[in-house]
Protein backbone atom coordinates (compact mmCIF):
# COMPACT_ATOMS: atom_id res chain seq x y z
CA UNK A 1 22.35 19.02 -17.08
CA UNK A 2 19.68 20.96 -18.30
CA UNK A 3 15.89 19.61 -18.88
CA UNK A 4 13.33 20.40 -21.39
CA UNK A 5 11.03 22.68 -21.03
CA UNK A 6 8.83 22.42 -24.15
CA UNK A 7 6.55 19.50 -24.78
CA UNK A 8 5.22 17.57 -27.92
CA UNK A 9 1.35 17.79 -28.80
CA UNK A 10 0.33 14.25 -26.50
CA UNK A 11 -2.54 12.63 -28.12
CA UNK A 12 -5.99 11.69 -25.43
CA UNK A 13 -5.08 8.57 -23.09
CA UNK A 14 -1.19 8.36 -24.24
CA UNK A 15 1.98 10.06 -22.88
CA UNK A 16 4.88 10.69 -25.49
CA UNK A 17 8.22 9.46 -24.07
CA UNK A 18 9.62 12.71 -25.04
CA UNK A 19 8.09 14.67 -22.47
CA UNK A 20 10.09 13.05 -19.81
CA UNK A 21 13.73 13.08 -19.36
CA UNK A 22 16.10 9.84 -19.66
CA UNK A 23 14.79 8.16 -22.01
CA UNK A 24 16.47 5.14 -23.00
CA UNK A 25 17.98 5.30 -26.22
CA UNK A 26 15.88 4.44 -29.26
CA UNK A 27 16.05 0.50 -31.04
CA UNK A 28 15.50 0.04 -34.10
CA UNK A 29 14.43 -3.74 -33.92
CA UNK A 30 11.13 -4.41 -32.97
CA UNK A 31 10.70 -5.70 -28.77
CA UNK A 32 9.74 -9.03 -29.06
CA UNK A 33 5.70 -10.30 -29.15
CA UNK A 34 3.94 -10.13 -25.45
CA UNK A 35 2.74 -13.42 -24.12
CA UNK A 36 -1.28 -13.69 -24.23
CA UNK A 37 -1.64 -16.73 -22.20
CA UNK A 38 -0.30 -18.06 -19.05
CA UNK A 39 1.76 -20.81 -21.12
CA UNK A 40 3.37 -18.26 -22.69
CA UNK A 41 5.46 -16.31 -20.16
CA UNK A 42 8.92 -17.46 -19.48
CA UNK A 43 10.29 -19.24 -16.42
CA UNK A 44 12.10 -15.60 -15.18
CA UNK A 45 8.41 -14.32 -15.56
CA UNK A 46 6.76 -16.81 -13.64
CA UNK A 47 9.25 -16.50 -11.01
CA UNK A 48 9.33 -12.64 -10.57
CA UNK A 49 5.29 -12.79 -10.69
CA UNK A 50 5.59 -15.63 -7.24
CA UNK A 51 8.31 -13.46 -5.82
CA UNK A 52 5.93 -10.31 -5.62
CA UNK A 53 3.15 -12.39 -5.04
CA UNK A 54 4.53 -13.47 -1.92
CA UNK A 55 6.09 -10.26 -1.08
CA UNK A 56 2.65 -8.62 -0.68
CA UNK A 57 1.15 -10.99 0.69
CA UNK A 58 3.41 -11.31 3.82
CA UNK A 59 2.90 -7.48 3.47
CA UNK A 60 -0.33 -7.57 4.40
CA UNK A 61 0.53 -10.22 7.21
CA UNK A 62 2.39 -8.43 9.05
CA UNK A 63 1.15 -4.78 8.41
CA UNK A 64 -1.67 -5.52 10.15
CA UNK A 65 -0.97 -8.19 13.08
CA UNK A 66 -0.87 -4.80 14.59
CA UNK A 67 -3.91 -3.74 14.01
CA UNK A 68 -5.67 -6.95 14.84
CA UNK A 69 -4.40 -7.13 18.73
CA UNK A 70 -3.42 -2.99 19.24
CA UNK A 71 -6.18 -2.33 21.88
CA UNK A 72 -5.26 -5.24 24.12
CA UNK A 73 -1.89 -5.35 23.96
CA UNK A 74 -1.35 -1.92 24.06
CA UNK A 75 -3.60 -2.18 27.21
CA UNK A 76 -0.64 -4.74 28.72
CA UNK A 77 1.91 -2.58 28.14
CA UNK A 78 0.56 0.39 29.76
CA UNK A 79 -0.28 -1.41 33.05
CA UNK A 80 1.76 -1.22 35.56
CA UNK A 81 0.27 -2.60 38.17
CA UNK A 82 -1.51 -6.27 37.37
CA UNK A 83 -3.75 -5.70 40.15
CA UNK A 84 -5.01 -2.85 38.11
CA UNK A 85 -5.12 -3.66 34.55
CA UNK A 86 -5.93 -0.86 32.43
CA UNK A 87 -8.89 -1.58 30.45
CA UNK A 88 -8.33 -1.93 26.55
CA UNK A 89 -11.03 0.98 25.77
CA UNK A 90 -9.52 3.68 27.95
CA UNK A 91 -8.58 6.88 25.99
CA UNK A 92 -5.04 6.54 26.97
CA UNK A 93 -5.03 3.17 25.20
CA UNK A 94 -6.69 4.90 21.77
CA UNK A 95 -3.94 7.68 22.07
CA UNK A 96 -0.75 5.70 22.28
CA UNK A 97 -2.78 3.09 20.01
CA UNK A 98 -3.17 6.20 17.38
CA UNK A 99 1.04 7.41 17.93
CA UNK A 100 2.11 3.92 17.07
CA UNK A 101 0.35 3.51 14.14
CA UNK A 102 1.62 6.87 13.47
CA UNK A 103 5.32 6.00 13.81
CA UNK A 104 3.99 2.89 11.25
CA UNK A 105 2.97 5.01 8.91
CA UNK A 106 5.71 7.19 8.93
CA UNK A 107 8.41 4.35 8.81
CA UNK A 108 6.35 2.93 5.71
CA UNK A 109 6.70 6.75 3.76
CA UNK A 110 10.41 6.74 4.14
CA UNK A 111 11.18 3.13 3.71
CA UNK A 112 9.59 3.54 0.01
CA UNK A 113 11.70 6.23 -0.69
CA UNK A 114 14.45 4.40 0.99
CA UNK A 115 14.41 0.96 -0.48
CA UNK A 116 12.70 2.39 -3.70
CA UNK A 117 16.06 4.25 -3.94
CA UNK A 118 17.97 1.03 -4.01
CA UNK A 119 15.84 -0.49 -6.44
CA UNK A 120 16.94 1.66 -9.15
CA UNK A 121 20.38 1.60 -8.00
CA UNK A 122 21.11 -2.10 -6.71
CA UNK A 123 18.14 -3.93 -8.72
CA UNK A 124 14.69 -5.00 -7.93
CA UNK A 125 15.37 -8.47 -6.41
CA UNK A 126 17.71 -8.03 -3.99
CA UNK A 127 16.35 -5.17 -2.54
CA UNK A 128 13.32 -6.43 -2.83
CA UNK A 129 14.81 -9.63 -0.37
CA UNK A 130 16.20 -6.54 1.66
CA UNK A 131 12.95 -5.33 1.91
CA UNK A 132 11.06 -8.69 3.15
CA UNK A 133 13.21 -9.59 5.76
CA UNK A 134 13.20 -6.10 7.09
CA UNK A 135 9.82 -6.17 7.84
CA UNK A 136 9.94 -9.73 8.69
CA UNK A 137 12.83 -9.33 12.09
CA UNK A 138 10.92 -6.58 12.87
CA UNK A 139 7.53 -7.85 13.30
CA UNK A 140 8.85 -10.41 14.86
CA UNK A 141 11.09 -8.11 17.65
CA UNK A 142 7.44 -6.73 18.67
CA UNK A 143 6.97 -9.47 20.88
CA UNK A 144 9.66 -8.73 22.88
CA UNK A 145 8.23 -5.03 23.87
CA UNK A 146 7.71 -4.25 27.19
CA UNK A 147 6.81 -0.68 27.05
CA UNK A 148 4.61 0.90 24.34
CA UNK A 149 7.42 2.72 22.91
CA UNK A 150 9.43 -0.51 22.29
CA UNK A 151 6.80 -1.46 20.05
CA UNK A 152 6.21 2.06 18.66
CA UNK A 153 10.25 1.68 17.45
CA UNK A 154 9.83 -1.90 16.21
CA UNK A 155 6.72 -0.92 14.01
CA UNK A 156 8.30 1.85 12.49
CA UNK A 157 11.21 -0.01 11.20
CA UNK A 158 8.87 -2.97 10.29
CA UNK A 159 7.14 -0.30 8.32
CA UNK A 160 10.16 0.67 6.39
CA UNK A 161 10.44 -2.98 4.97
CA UNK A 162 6.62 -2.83 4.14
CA UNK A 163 7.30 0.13 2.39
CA UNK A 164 9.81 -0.70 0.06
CA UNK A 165 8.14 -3.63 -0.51
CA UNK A 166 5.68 -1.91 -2.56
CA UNK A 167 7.27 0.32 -4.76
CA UNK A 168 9.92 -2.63 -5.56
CA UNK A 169 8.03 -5.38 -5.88
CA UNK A 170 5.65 -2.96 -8.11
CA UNK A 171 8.37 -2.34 -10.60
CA UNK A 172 9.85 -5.42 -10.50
CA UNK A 173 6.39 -6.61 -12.58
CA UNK A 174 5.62 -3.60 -14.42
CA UNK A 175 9.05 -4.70 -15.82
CA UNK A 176 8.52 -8.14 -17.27
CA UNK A 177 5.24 -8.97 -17.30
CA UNK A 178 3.25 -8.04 -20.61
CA UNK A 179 1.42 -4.24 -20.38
CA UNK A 180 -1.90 -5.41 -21.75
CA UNK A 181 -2.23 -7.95 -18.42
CA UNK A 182 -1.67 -4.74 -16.34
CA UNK A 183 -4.99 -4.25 -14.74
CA UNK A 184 -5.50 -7.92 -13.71
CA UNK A 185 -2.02 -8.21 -12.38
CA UNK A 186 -2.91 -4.83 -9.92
CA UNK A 187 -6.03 -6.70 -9.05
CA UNK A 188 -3.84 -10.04 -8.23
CA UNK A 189 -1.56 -8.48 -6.25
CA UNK A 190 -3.67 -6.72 -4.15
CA UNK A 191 -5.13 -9.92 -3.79
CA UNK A 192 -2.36 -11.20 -2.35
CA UNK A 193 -2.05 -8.45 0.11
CA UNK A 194 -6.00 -9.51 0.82
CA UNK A 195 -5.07 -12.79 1.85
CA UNK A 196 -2.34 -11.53 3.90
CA UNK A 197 -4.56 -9.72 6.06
CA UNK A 198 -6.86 -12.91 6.70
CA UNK A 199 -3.87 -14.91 7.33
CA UNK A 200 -3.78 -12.68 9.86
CA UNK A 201 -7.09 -12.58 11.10
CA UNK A 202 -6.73 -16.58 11.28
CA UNK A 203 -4.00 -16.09 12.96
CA UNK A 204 -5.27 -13.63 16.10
CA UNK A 205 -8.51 -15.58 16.19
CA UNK A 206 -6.50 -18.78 16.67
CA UNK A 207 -4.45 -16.99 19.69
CA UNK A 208 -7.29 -14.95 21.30
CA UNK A 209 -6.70 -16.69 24.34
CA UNK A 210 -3.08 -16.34 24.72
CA UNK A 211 -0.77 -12.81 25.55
CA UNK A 212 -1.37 -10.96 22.35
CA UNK A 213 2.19 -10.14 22.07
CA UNK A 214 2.80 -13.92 20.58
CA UNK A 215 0.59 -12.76 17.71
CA UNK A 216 3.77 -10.85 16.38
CA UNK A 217 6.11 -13.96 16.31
CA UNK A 218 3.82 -15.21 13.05
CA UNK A 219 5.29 -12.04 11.46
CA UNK A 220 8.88 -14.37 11.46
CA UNK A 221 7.81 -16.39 8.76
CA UNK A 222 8.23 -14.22 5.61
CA UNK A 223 12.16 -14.60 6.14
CA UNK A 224 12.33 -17.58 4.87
CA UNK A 225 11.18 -16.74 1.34
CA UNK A 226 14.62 -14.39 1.01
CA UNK A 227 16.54 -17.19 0.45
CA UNK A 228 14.41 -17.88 -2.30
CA UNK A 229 14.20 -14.87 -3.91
CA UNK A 230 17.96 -14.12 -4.04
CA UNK A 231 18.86 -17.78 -5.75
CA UNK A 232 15.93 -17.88 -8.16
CA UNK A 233 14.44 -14.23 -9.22
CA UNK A 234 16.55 -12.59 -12.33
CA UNK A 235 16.87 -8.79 -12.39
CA UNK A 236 14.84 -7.44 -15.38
CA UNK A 237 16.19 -7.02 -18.57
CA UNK A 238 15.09 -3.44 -18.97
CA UNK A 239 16.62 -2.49 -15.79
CA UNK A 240 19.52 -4.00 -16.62
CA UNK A 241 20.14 -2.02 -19.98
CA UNK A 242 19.54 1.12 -18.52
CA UNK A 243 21.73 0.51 -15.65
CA UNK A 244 24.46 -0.05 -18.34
CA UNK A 245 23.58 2.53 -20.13
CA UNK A 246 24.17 5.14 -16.96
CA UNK A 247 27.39 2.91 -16.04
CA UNK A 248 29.05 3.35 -19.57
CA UNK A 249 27.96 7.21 -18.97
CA UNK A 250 25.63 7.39 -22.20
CA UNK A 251 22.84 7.82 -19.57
CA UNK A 252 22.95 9.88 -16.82
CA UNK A 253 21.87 8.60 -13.36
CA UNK A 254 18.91 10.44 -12.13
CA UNK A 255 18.56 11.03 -8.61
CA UNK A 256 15.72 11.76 -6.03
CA UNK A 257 15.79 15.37 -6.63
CA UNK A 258 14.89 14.51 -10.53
CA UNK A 259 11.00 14.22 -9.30
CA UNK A 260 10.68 17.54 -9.38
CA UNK A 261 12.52 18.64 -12.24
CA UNK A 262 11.03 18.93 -15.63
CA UNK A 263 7.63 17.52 -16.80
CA UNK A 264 8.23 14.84 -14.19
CA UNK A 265 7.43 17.23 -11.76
CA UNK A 266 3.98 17.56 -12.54
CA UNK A 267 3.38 14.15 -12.34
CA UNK A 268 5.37 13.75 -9.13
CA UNK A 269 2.82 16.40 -7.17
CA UNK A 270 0.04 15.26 -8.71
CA UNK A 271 0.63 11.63 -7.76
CA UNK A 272 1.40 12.89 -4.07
CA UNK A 273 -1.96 14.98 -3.75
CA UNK A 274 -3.82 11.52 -4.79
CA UNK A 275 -2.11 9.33 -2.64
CA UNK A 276 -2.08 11.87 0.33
CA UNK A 277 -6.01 12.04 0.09
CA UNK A 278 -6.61 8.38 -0.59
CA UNK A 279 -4.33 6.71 2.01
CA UNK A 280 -5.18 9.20 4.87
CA UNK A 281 -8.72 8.29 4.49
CA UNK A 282 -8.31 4.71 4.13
CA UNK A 283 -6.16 4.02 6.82
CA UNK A 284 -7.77 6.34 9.51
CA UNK A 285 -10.75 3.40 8.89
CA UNK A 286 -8.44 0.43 8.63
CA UNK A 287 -7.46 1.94 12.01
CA UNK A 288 -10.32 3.53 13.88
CA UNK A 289 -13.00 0.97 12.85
CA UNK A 290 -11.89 -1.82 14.91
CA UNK A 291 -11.30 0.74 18.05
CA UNK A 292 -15.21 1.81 16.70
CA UNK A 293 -16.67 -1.47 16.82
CA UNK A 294 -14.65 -1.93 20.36
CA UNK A 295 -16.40 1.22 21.83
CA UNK A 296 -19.54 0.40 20.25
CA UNK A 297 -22.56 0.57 22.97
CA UNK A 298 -23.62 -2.48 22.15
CA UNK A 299 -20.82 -4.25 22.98
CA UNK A 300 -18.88 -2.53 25.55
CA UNK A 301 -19.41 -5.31 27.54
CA UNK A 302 -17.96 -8.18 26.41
CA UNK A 303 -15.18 -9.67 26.96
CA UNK A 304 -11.92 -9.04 26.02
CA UNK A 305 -11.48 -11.53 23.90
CA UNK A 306 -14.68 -11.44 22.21
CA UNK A 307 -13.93 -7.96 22.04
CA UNK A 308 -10.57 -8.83 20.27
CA UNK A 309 -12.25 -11.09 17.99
CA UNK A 310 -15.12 -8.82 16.98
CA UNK A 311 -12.54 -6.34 16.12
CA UNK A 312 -10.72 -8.77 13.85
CA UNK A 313 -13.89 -9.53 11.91
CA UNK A 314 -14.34 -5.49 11.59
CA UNK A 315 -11.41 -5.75 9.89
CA UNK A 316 -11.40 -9.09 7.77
CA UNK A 317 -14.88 -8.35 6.65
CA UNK A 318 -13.83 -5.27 4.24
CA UNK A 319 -10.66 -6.97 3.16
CA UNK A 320 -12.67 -10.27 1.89
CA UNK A 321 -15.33 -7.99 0.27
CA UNK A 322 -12.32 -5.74 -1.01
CA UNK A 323 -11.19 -9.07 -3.35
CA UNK A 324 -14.42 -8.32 -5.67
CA UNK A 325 -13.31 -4.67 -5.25
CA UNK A 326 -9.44 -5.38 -6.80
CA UNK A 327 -11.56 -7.12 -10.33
CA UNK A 328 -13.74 -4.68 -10.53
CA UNK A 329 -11.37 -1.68 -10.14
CA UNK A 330 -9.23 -3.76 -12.87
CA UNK A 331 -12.49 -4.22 -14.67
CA UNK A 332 -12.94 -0.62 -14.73
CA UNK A 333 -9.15 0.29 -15.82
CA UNK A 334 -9.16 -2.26 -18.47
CA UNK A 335 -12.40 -0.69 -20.02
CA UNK A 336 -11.84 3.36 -19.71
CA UNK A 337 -8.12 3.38 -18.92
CA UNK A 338 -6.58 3.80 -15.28
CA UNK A 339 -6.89 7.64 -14.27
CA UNK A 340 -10.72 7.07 -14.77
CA UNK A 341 -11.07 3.93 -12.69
CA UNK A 342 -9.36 5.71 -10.04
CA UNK A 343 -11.37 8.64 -10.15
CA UNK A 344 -14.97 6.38 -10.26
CA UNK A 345 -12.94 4.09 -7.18
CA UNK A 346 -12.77 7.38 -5.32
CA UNK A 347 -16.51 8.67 -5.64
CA UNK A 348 -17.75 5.13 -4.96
CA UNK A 349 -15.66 5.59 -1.58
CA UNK A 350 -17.45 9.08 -0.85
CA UNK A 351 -21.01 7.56 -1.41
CA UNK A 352 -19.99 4.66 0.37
CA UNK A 353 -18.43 5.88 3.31
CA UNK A 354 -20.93 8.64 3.95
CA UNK A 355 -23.59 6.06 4.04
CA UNK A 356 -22.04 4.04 6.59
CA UNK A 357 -20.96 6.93 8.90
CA UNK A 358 -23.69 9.94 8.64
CA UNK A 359 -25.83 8.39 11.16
CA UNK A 360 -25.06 5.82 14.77
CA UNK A 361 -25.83 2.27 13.48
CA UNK A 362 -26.14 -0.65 15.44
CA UNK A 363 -23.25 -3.13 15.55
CA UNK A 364 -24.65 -5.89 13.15
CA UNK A 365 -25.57 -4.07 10.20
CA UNK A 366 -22.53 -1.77 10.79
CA UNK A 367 -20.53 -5.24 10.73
CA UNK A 368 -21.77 -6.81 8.34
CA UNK A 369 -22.72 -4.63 5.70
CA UNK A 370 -21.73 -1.32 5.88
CA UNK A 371 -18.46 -1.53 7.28
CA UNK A 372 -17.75 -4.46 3.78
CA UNK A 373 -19.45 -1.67 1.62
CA UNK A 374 -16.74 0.86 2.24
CA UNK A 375 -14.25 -1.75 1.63
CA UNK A 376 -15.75 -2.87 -1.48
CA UNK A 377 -13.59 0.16 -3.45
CA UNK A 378 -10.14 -0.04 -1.55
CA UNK A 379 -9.88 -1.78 -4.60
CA UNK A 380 -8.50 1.50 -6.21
CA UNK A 381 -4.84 0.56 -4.09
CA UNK A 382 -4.68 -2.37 -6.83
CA UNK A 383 -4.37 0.04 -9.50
CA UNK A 384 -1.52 2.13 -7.95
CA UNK A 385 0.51 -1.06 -8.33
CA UNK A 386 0.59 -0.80 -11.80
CA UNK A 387 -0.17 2.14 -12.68
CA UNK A 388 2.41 4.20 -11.16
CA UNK A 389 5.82 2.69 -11.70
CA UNK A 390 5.40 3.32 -15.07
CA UNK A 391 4.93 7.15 -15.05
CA UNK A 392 8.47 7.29 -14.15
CA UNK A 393 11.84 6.83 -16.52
CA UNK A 394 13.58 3.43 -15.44
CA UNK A 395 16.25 4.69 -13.60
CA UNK A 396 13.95 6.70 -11.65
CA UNK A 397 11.27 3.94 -11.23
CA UNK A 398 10.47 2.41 -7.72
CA UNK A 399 12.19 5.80 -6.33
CA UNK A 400 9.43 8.01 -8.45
CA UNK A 401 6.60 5.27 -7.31
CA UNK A 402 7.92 4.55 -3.97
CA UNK A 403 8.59 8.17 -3.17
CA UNK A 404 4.74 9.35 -4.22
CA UNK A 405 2.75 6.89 -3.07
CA UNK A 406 3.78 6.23 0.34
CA UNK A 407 4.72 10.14 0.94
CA UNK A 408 0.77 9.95 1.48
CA UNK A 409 1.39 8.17 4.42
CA UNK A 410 2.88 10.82 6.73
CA UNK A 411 -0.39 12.68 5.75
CA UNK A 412 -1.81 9.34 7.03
CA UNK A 413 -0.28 9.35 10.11
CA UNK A 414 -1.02 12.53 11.18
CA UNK A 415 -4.70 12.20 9.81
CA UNK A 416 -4.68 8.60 12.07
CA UNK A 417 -3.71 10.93 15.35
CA UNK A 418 -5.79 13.67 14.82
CA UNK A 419 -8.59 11.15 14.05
CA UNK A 420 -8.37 10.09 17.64
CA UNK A 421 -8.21 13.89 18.90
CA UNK A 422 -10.95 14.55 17.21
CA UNK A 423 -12.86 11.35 18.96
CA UNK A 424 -11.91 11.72 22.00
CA UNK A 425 -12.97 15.50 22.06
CA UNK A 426 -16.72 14.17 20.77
CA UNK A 427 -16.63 11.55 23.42
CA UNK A 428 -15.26 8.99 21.64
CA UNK A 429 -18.02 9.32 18.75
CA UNK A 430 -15.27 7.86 15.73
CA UNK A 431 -17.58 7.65 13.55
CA UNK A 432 -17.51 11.46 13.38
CA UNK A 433 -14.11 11.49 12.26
CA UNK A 434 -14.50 8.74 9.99
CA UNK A 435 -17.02 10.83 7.98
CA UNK A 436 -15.18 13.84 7.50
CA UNK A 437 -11.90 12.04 6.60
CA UNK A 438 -14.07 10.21 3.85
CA UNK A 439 -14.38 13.56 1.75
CA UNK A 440 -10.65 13.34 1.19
CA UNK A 441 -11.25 11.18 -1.78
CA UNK A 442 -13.35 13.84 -3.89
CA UNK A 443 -9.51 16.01 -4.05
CA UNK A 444 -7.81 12.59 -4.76
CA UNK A 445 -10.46 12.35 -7.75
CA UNK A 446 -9.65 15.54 -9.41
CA UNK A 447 -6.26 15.43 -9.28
CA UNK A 448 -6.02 11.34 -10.79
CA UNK A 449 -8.24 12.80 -13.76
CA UNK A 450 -5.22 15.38 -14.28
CA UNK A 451 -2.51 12.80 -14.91
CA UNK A 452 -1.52 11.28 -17.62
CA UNK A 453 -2.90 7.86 -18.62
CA UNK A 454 -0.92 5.11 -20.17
CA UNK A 455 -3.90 3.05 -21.74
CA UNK A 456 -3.12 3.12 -25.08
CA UNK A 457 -0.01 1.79 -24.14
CA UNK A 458 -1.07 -1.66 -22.61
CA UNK A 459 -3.06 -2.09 -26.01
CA UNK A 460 0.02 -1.76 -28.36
CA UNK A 461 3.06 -3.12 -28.29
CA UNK A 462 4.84 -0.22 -28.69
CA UNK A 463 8.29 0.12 -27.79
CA UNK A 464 9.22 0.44 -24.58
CA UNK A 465 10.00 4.14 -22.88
CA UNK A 466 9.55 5.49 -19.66
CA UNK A 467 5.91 5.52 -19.92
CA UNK A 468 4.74 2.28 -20.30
């Protein structure tokens, strides 16, 4: 089948549907009025809203139990001998640290692709149950390692769950809840992944005196909400029609290799190079800056559970500031339109993380306020939630956002290994590292400002296409 090549004259901060392929067929009855309160959504609303909700916030849970205990436990699985523990700050403990957050990352890229894949073709709720109790068994398996590469294979396919979490449960609300709420919902599910991540900093703080590998068996708990899902939460309706639509064979049914066909293709690499940038940066210091604060002079020490522990709060500190971040970020796409608030989130990261790094701090104000600083704007990752899926035609939708957003993350895994390289080869200095990864965010800014921008869109209630 052949695509367009030409394109319509696109007015500032609007896409026209015609400069994508598979469109779904024009109506000529007007879509029905958007709800503009809370009392006005519908019971299959309400329902997919708590089933994402939840989704990302076991998300964050169990993406980073990991992180929270990775020094120590790795640590116990690399000594053999009792008698001769090997101490949690030794640079082979940093290097098979940095390879299994690696394989993490990696299994997170292709499990959006993979699970965003049969989103479009199966529906958003059940793979989006698919998707939870992936990630779920998995976590939970990592107790059971006994060597580090047990637990480098059960994060990866934990990871693929995670994932596909994302780019589903993403679609799944850009779908049925009203476009105008779009920014707020982005900053309330990011939220959700925020209070994920303190669940489990609770969590490891709670069990600091115990074998860290009992940490992972918390990870369990997001099973349960499958059966949930799969008995309550309604497939959308606009999925639905354009599922029937490729069925009855009025529509064709795109397929992965559609991303970079057409105009879609632009939009594809474009969304790639910001991700790339963004998420290689990010998670090199969701990584490294516990392992920092662990090395830290100051404190290299302590105890290794007070270590543990002061590498959870290096961690829970940014994520609680990074709440403020999501309603700002929303604040900022609400007022001049998405591509713009993710090009300010990205130079506020720059400034941000340059003042925290350029210079050896000592560990309080590091801790307490510079460290939060930088995790003031991870806000921007709200606004992905929303703002991608609908770049994509419907068909093509959690495959197109699932596929570009957490492609970044084999950049990320690669940037989270040479990171350590890097550190270890300036004796361990990560803040180093952490500085030059920070400039990743000025490409990641140009590139968002060269998308399109779907803010007229939430404003109107236009009818639906495949920008929305």
């Amino acid at each position: 089948m052949d695509h367009p090549t030409t394109t319509t004259p696109v007015a500032s901060g609007e896409v026209d549907a015609a400069v994508l392929p598979y469109s779904p067929p024009a109506t000529t009855t007007a879509p029905p009025r958007e709800a503009s309160t809370l009392r006005d959504l519908t019971p299959a609303q309400w329902k997919s809203g708590i089933a994402a909700w939840l989704g990302w916030l076991f998300d964050g849970l169990d993406m980073h139990l990991y992180t929270m205990v990775a020094a120590s436990f790795v640590a116990i699985l690399l000594t053999a001998d009792p008698a001769s523990p090997v101490n949690s700050s030794d640079a082979i403990v940093k290097q098979k640290s940095s390879w299994i957050q690696a394989a993490f990352l990696i299994g997170w890229a292709l499990g959006g692709g993979f699970f965003g894949r049969l989103g479009d073709r199966m529906g958003r709720a059940r793979a989006l149950s698919l998707t939870v109790l992936t990630y779920a068994l998995f976590t939970g398996l990592s107790a059971f390692a006994t060597q580090w590469w047990h637990l480098l294979i059960f994060r990866f396919l934990a990871a693929l769950g995670i994932g596909g979490e994302w780019a589903v449960g993403s679609s799944l609300l850009s779908e049925t809840w009203p476009r105008n709420w779009r920014p707020w919902i982005a900053a309330v599910l990011q939220t959700a992944v925020n209070l994920g991540v303190l669940i489990a900093f609770v969590a490891a703080s709670l069990m600091k005196g115990i074998n860290p590998r009992f940490v992972f068996l918390v990870g369990i708990l997001p099973a349960f909400i499958v059966f949930w899902i799969r008995r309550h939460v309604p497939e959308p309706e606009e999925w639905h029609t354009a599922n029937a639509a490729a069925r009855a064979g009025s529509e064709r049914q795109p397929s992965i290799a559609d991303l970079f066909r057409g105009p879609t293709r632009r939009i594809t690499l474009l969304t790639i190079v910001v991700c790339a940038c963004a998420l290689t940066s990010w998670w090199s210091i969701m990584f490294w800056v516990p392992q920092l604060m662990n090395s830290h002079p100051d404190i290299r020490d302590w105890s290794d559970p007070d270590k543990r522990q002061m590498q959870a709060a290096a961690l829970m500190l940014p994520v609680l500031v990074s709440i403020p971040g999501n309603f700002f970020a929303a604040w900022l796409a609400k007022i001049f339109g998405f591509r713009r608030a993710i090009a300010v989130m990205c130079l506020g990261f720059v400034a941000a993380i340059t003042v925290a790094f350029c210079i050896e701090r000592s560990w309080m104000p590091l801790l307490y306020f510079y460290i939060p600083l930088v995790g003031f704007f991870s806000g921007i990752f709200g606004l992905f939630t929303m703002y991608l899926p609908p770049l994509f035609p419907t068909l093509l939708r959690t495959t197109g956002a699932g596929f570009c957003y957490n492609i970044g993350r084999i950049a990320s895994a690669v940037g989270v290994i040479l990171f350590g390289i890097f550190a270890n080869s300036l004796s361990g200095q990560l803040r180093i590292p952490l500085l030059v990864g920070g400039f990743l965010f000025i490409p990641a800014m140009f590139a968002a400002m060269l998308l399109p921008d779907h803010t007229r869109e939430m404003r109107e209630e236009a009818p639906r296409g495949p920008i929305e």
